[in-house]
N, C-alpha and C. Protein backbone atom coordinates (compact mmCIF):
# COMPACT_ATOMS: atom_id res chain seq x y z
N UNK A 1 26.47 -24.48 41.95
CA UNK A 1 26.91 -23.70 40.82
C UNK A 1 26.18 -24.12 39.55
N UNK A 2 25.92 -25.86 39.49
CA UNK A 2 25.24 -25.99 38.25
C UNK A 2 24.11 -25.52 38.50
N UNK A 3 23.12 -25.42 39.24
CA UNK A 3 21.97 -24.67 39.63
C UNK A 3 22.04 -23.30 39.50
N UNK A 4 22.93 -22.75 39.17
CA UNK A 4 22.72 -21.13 38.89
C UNK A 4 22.87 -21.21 37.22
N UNK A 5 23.62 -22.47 36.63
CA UNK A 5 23.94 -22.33 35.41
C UNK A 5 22.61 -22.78 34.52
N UNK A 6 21.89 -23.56 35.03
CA UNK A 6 20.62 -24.03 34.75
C UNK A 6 19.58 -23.02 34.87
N UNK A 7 19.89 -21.99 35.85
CA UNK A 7 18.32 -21.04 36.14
C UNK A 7 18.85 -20.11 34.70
N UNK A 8 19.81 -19.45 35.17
CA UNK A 8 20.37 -18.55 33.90
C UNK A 8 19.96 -19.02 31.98
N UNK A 9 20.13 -20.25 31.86
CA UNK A 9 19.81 -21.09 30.43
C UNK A 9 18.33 -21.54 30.82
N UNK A 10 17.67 -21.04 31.92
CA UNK A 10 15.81 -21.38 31.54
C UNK A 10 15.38 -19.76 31.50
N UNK A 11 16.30 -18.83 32.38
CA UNK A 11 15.77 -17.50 32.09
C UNK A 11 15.65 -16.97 30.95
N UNK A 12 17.28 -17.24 30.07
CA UNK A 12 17.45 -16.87 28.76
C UNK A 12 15.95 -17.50 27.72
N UNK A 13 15.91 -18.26 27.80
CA UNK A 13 15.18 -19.43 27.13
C UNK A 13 13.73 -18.65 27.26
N UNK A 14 13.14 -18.80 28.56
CA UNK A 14 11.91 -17.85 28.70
C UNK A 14 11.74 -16.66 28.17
N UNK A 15 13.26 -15.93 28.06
CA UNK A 15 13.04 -14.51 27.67
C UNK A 15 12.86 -13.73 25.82
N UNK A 16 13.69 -15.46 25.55
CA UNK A 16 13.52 -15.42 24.34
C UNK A 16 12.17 -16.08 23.42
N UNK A 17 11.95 -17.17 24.14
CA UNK A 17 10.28 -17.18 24.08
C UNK A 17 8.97 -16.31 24.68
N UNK A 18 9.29 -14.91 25.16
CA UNK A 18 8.67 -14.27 25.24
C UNK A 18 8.77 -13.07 24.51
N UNK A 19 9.64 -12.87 23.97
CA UNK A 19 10.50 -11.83 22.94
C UNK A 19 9.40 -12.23 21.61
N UNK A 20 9.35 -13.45 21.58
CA UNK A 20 9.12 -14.27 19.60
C UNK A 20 7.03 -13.64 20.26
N UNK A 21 6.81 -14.41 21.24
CA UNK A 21 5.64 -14.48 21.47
C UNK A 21 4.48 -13.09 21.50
N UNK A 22 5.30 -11.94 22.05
CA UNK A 22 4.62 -10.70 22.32
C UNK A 22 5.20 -9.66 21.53
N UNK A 23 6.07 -9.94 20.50
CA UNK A 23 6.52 -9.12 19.19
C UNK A 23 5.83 -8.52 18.25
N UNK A 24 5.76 -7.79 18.01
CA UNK A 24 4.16 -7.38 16.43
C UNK A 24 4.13 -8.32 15.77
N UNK A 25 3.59 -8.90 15.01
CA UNK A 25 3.40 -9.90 13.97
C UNK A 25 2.70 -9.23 12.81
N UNK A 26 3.38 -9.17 11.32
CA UNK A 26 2.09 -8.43 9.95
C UNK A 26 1.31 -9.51 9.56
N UNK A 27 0.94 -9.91 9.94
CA UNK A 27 -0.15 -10.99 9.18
C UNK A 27 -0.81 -10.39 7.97
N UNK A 28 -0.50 -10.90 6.73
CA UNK A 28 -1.67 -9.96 5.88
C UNK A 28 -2.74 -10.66 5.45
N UNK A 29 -4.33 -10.49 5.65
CA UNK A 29 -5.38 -10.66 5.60
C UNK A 29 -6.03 -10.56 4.59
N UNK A 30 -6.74 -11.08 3.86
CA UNK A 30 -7.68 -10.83 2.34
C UNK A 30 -8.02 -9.10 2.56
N UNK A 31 -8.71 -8.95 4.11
CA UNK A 31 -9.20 -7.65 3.76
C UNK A 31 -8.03 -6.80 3.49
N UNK A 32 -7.04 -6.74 4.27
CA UNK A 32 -6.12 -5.56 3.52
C UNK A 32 -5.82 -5.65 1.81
N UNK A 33 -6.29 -6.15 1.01
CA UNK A 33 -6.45 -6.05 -0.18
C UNK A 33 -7.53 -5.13 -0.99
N UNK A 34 -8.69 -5.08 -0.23
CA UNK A 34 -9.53 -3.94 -0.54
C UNK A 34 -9.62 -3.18 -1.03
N UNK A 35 -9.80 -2.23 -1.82
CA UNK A 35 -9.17 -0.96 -1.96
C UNK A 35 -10.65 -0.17 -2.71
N UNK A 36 -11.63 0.19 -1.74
CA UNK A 36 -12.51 0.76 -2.01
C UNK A 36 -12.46 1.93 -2.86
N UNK A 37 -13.08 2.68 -4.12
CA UNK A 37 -12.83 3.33 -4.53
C UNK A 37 -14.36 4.29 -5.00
N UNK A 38 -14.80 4.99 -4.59
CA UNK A 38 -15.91 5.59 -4.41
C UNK A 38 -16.71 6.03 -6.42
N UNK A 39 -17.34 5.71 -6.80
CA UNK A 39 -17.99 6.15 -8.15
C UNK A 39 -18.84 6.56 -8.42
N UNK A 40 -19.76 6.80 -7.09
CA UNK A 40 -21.18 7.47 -7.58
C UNK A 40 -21.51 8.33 -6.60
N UNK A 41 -22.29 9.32 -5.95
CA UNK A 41 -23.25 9.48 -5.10
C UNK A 41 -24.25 10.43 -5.21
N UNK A 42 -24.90 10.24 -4.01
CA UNK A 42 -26.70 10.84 -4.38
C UNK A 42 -26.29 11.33 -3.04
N UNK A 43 -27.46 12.33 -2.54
CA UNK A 43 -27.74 12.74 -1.38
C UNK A 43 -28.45 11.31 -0.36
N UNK A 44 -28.74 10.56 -0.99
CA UNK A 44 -29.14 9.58 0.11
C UNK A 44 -27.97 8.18 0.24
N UNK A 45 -27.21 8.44 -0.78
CA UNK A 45 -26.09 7.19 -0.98
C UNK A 45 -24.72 7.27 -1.80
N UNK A 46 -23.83 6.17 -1.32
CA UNK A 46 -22.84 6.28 -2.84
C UNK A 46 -22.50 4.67 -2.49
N UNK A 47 -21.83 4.53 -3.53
CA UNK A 47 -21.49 3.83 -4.44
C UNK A 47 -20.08 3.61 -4.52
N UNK A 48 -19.53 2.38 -4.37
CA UNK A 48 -17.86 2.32 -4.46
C UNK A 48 -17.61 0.61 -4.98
N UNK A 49 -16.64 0.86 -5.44
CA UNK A 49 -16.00 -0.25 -6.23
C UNK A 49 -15.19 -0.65 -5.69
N UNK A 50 -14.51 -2.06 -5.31
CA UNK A 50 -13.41 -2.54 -5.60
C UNK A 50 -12.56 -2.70 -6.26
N UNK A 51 -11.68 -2.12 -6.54
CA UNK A 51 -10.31 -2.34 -7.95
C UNK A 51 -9.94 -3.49 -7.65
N UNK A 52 -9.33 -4.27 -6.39
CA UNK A 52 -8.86 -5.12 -6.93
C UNK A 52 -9.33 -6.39 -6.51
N UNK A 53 -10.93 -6.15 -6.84
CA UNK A 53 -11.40 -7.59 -7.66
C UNK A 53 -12.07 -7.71 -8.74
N UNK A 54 -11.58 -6.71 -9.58
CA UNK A 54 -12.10 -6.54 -10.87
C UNK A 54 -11.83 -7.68 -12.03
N UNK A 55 -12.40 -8.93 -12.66
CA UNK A 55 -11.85 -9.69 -13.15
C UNK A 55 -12.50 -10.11 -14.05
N UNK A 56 -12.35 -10.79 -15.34
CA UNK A 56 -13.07 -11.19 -16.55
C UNK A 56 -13.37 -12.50 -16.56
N UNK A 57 -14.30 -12.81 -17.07
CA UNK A 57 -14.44 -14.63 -16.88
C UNK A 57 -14.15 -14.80 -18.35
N UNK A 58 -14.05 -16.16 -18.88
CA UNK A 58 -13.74 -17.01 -20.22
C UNK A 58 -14.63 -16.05 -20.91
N UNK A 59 -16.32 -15.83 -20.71
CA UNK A 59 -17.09 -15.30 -21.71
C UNK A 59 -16.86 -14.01 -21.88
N UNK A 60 -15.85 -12.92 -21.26
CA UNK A 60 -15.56 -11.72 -20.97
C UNK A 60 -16.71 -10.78 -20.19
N UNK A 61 -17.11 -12.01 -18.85
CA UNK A 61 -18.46 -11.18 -18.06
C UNK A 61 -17.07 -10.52 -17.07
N UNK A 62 -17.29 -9.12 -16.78
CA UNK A 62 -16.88 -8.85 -15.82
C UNK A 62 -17.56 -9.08 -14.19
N UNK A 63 -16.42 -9.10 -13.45
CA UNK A 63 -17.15 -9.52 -12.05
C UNK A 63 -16.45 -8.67 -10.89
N UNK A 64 -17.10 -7.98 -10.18
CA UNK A 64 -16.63 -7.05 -9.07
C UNK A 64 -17.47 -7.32 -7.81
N UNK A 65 -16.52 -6.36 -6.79
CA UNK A 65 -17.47 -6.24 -5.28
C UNK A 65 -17.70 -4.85 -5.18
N UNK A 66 -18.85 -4.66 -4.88
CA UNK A 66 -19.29 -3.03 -5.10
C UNK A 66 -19.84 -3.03 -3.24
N UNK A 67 -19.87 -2.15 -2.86
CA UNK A 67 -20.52 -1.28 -1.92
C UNK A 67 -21.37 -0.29 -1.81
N UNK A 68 -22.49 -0.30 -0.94
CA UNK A 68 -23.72 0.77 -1.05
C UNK A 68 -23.41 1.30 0.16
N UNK A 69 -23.61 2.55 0.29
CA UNK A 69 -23.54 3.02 1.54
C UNK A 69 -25.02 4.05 1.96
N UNK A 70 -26.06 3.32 2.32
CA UNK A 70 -26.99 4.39 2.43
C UNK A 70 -26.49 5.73 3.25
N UNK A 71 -26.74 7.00 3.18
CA UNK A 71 -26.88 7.82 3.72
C UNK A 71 -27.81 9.17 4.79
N UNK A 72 -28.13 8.69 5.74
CA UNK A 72 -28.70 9.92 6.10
C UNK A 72 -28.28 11.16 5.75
N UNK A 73 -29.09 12.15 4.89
CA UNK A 73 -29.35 13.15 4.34
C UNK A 73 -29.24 14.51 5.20
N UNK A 74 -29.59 14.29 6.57
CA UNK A 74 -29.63 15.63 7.53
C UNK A 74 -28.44 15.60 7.90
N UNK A 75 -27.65 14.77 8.24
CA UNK A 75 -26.21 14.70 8.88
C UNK A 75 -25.16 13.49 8.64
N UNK A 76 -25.32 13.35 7.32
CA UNK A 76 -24.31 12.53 6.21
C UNK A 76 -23.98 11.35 7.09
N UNK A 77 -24.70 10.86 8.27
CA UNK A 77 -23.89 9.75 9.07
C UNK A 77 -24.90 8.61 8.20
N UNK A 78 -23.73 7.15 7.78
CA UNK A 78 -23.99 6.04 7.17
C UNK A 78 -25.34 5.07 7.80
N UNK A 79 -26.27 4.68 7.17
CA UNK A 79 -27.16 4.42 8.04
C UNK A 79 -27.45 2.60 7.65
N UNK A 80 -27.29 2.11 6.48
CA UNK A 80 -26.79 1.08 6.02
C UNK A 80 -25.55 0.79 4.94
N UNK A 81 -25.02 -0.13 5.22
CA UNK A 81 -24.60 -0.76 3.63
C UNK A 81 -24.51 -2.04 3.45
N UNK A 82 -24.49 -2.44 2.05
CA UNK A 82 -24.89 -3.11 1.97
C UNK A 82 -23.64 -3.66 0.61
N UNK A 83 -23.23 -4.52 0.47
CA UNK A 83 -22.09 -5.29 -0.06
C UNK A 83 -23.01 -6.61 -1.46
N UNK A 84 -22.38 -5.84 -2.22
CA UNK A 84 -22.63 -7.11 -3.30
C UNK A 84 -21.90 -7.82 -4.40
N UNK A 85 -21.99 -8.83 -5.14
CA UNK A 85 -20.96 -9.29 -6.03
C UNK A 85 -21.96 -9.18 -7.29
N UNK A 86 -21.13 -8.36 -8.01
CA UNK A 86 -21.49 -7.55 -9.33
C UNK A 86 -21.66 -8.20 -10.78
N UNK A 87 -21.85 -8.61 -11.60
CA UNK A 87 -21.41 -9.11 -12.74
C UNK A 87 -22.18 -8.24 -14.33
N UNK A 88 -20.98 -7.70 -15.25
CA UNK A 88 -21.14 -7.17 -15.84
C UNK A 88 -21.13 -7.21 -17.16
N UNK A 89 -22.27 -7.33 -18.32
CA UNK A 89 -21.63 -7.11 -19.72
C UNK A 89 -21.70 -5.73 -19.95
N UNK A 90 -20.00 -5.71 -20.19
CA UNK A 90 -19.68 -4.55 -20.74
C UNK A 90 -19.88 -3.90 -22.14
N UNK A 91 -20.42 -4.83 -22.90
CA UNK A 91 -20.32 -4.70 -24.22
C UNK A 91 -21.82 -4.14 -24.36
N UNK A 92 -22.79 -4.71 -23.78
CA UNK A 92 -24.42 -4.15 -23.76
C UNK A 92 -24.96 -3.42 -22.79
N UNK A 93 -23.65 -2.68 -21.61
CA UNK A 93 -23.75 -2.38 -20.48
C UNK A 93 -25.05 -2.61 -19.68
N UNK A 94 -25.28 -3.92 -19.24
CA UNK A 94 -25.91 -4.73 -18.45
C UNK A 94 -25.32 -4.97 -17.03
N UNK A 95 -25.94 -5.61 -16.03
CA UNK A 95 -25.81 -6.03 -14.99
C UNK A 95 -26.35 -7.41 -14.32
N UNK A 96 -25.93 -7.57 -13.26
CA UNK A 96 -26.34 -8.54 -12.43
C UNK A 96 -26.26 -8.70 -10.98
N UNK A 97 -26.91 -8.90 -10.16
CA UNK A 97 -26.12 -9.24 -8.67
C UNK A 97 -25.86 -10.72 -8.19
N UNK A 98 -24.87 -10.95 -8.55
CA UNK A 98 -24.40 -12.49 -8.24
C UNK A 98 -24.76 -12.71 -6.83
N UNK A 99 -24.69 -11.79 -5.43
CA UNK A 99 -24.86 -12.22 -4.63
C UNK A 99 -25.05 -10.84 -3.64
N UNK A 100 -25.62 -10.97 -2.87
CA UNK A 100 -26.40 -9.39 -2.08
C UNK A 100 -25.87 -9.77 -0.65
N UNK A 101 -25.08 -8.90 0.05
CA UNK A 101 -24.38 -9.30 1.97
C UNK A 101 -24.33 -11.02 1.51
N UNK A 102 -23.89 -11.42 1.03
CA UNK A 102 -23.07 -12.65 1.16
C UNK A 102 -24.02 -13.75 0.90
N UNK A 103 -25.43 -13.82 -0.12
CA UNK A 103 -26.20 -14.57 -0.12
C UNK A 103 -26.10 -14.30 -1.68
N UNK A 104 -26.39 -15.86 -2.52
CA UNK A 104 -26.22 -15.80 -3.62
C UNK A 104 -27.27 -15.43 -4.19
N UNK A 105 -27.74 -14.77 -5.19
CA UNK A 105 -29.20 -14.63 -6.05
C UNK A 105 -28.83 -15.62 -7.06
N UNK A 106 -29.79 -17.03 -6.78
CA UNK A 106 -29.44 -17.59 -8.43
C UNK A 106 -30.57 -17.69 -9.40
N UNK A 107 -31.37 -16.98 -9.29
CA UNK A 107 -32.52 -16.50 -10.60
C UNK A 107 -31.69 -15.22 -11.14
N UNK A 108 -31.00 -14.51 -10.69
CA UNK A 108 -30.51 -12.94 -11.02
C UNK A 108 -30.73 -12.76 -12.46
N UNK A 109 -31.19 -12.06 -13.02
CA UNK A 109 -31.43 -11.82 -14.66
C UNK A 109 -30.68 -10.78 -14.70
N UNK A 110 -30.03 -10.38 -16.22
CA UNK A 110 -29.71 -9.15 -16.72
C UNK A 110 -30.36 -8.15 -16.54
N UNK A 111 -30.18 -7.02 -16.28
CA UNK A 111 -30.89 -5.64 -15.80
C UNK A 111 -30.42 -4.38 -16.61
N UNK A 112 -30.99 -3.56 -17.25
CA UNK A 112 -29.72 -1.74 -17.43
C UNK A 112 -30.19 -1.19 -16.31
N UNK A 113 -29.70 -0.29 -16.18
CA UNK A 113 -29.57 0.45 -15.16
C UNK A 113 -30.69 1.47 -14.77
N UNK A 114 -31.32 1.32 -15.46
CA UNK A 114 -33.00 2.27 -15.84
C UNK A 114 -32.81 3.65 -14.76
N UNK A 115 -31.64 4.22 -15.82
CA UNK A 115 -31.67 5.84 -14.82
C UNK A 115 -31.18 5.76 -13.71
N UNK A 116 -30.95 5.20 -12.58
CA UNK A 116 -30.24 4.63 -11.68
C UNK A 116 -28.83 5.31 -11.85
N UNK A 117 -28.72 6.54 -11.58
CA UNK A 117 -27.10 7.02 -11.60
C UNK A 117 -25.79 6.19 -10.98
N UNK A 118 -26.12 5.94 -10.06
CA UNK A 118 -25.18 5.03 -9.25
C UNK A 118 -25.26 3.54 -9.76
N UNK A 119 -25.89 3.12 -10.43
CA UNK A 119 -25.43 1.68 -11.18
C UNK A 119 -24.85 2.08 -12.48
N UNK A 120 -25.36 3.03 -13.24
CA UNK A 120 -24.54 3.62 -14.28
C UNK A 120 -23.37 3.70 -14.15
N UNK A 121 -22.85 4.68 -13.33
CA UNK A 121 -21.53 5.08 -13.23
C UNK A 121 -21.04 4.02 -12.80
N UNK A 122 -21.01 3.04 -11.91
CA UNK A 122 -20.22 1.81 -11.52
C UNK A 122 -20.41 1.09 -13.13
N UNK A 123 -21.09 0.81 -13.45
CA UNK A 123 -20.59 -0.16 -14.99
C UNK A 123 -19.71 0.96 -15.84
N UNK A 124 -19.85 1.99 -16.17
CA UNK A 124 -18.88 2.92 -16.48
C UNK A 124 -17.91 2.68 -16.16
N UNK A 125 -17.41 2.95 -14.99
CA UNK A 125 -16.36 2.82 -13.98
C UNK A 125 -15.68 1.52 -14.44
N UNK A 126 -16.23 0.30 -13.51
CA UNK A 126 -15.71 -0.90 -13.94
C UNK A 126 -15.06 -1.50 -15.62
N UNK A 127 -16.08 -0.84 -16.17
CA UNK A 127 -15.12 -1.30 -17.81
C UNK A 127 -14.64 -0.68 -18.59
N UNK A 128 -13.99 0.46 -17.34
CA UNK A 128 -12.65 0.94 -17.92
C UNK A 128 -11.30 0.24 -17.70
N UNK A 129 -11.79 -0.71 -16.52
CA UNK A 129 -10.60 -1.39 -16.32
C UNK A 129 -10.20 -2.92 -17.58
């Protein structure tokens, strides 16, 4: 009888450690923070921002993660992109690329946007926030 009372309190036991174990779990992840927001495009590309890593440093440089999305032109399918960390004076609407797919540029100089629609509109964009 104690042998049936023992299988019963390892079944329970198993069933409830298999209940915890194979349950959904939300884990929330940096990327679900993302929140791509599209600001430019050309027939060969666009252009999207991150809102929420839009942030000011002490000197008031702004700093974002932008996205390129090249485009094939005959049938709009994405053919690269390419991910960078942005840095902005807003005040002389200038630029920078702090870092290009996850590699830092540390010569990066100030740049305008020399006609470049899609870097325009992203510094636009960005320091409205």
């Amino acid at each position: 009888m104690n042998y049936l009372k023992d299988f019963f309190k390892l079944i329970g036991i198993f069933i409830c450690f298999a209940f915890i174990l194979l349950s959904p779990v939300n884990f929330v992840s940096s990327a679900d923070s993302i929140i791509w927001q599209e600001v430019a495009s050309t027939s060969s590309g666009k252009q999207f921002i991150d809102i929420g890593s839009i942030q000011y440093d002490s000197k008031g440089v702004l700093s974002l993660s932008t996205k390129y999305n090249e485009i094939n032109e005959e049938n709009d399918e994405i053919l690269t992109t390419n991910l960078y960390l942005m840095e902005v004076n807003c005040e002389e609407r200038l630029y920078r690329d702090a870092s290009i797919n996850g590699i830092i540029q540390k010569n990066s100089t100030w740049k305008e946007p020399n006609g470049d629609k899609l870097i325009k509109r992203t510094i636009i964009k960005a320091c409205t926030f």
